[in-house]
C-alpha atoms as a PDB file:
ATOM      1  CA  UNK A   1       0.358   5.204   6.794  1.00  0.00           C
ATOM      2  CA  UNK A   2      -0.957   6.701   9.862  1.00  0.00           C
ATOM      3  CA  UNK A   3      -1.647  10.341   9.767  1.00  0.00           C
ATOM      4  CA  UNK A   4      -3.901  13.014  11.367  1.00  0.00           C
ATOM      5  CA  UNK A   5      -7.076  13.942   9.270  1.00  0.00           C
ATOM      6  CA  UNK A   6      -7.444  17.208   7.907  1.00  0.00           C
ATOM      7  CA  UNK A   7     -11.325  19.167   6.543  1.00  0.00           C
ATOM      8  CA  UNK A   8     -12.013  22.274   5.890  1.00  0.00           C
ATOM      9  CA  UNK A   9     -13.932  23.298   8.685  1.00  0.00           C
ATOM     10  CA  UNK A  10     -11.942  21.967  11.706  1.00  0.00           C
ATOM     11  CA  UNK A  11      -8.400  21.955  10.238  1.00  0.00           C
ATOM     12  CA  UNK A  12      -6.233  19.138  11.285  1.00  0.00           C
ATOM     13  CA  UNK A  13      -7.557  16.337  13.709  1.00  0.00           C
ATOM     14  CA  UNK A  14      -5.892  15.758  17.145  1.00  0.00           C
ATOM     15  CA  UNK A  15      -5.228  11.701  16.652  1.00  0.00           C
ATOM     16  CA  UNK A  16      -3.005   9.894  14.562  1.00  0.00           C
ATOM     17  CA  UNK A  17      -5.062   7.217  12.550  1.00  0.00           C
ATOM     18  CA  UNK A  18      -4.989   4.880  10.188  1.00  0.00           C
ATOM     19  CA  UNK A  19      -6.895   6.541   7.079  1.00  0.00           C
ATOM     20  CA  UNK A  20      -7.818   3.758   5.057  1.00  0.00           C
ATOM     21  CA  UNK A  21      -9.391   0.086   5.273  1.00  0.00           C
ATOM     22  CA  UNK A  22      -6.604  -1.639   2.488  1.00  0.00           C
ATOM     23  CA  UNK A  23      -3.582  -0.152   1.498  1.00  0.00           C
ATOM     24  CA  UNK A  24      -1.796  -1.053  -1.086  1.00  0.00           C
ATOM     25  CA  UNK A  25       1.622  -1.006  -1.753  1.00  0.00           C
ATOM     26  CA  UNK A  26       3.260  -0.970  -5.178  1.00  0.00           C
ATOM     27  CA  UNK A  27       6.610  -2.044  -6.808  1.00  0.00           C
ATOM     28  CA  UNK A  28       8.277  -1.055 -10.325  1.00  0.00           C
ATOM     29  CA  UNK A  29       9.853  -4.604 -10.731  1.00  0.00           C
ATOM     30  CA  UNK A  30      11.818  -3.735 -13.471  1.00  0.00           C
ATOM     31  CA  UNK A  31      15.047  -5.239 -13.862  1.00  0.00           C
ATOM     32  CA  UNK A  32      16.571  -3.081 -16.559  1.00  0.00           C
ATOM     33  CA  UNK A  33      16.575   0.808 -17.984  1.00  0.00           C
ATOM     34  CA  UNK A  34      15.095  -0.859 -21.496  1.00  0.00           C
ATOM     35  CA  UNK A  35      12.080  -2.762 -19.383  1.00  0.00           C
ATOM     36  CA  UNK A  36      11.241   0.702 -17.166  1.00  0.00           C
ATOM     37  CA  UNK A  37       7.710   1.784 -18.570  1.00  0.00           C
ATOM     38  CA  UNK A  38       5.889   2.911 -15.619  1.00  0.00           C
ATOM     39  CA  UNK A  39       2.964   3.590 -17.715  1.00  0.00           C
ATOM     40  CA  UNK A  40       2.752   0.069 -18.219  1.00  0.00           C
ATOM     41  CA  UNK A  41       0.750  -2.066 -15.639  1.00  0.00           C
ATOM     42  CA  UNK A  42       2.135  -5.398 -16.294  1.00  0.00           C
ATOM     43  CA  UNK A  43       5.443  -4.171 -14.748  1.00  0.00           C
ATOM     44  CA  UNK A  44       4.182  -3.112 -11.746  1.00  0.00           C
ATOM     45  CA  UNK A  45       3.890  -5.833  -8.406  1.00  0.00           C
ATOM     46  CA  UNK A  46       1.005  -4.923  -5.837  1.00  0.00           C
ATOM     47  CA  UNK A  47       0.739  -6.033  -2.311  1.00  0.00           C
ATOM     48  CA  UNK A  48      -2.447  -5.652  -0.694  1.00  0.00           C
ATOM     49  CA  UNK A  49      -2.729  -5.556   3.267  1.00  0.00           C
ATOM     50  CA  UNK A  50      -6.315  -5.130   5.516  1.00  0.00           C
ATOM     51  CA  UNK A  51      -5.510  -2.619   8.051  1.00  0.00           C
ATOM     52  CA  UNK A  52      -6.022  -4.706  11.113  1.00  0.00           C
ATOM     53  CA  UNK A  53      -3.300  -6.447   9.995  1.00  0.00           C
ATOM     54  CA  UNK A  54      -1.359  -2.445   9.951  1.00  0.00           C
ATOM     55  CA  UNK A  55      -2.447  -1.956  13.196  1.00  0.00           C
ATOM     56  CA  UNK A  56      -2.178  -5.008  14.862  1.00  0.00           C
ATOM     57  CA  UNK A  57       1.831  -4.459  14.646  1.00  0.00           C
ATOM     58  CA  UNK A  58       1.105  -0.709  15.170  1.00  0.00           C
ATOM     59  CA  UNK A  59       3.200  -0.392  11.844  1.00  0.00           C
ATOM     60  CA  UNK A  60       4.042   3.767  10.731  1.00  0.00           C
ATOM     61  CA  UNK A  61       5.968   2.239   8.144  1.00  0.00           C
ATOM     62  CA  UNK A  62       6.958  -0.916   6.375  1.00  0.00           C
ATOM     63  CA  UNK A  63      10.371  -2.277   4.658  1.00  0.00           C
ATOM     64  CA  UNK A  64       9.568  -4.229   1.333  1.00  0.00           C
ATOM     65  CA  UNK A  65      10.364  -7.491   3.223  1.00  0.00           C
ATOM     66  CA  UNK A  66       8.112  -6.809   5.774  1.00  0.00           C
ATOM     67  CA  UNK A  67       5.438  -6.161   3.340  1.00  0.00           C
ATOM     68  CA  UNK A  68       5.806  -9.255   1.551  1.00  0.00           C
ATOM     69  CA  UNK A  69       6.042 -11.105   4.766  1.00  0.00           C
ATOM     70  CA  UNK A  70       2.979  -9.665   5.630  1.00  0.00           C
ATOM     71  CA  UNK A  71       1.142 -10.225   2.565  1.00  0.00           C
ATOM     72  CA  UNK A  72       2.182 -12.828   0.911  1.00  0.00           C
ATOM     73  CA  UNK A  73       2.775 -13.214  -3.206  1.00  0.00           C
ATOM     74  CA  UNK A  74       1.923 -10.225  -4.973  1.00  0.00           C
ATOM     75  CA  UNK A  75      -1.090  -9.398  -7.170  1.00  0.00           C
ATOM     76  CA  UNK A  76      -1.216  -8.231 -10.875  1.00  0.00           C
ATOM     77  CA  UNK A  77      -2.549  -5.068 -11.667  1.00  0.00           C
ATOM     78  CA  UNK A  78      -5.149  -7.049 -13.630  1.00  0.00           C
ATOM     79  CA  UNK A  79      -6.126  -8.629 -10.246  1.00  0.00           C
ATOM     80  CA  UNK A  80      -6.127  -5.492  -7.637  1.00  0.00           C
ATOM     81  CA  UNK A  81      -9.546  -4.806  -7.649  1.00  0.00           C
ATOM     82  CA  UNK A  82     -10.362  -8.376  -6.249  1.00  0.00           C
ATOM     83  CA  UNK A  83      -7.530  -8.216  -3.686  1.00  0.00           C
ATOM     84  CA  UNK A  84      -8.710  -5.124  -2.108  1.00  0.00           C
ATOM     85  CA  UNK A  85     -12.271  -6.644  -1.428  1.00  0.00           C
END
């Protein structure tokens, strides 16, 4: 989650930041080798976190508990655009 920026010109940057304002993390939920299409969006969980909330733990990474801790219930694909706003 937290890297050093890279462009063209000056290479990689110095500081380790957080890159993004939302990040989103995603599961394959499912349950059985028949149910795996991971072309399919309605088989996918999202779990959208701001990130103050990232750096207010100073997280570099996060367990799936954690996440869902952190976040709450998770979105639909049908309903990610409206979390991450």
């Amino acid at each position: 989650m937290k890297a050093r920026t890279w462009s063209a010109r000056e290479g990689y940057g110095r500081e380790v930041v957080y890159n993004a304002d939302v990040y989103v993390f995603a599961l394959l939920a499912a349950t059985g080798h028949a149910l795996y299409d991971a072309l399919d969006p309605s088989g996918w969980q999202f779990w959208v976190l701001p990130v103050s909330t990232l750096a207010g733990r100073g997280a570099s990474s996060l367990s799936l508990p954690a996440v869902r801790g952190l976040a709450g219930e998770h979105v639909c694909y049908a309903n990610l655009a409206e979390a991450m706003r």
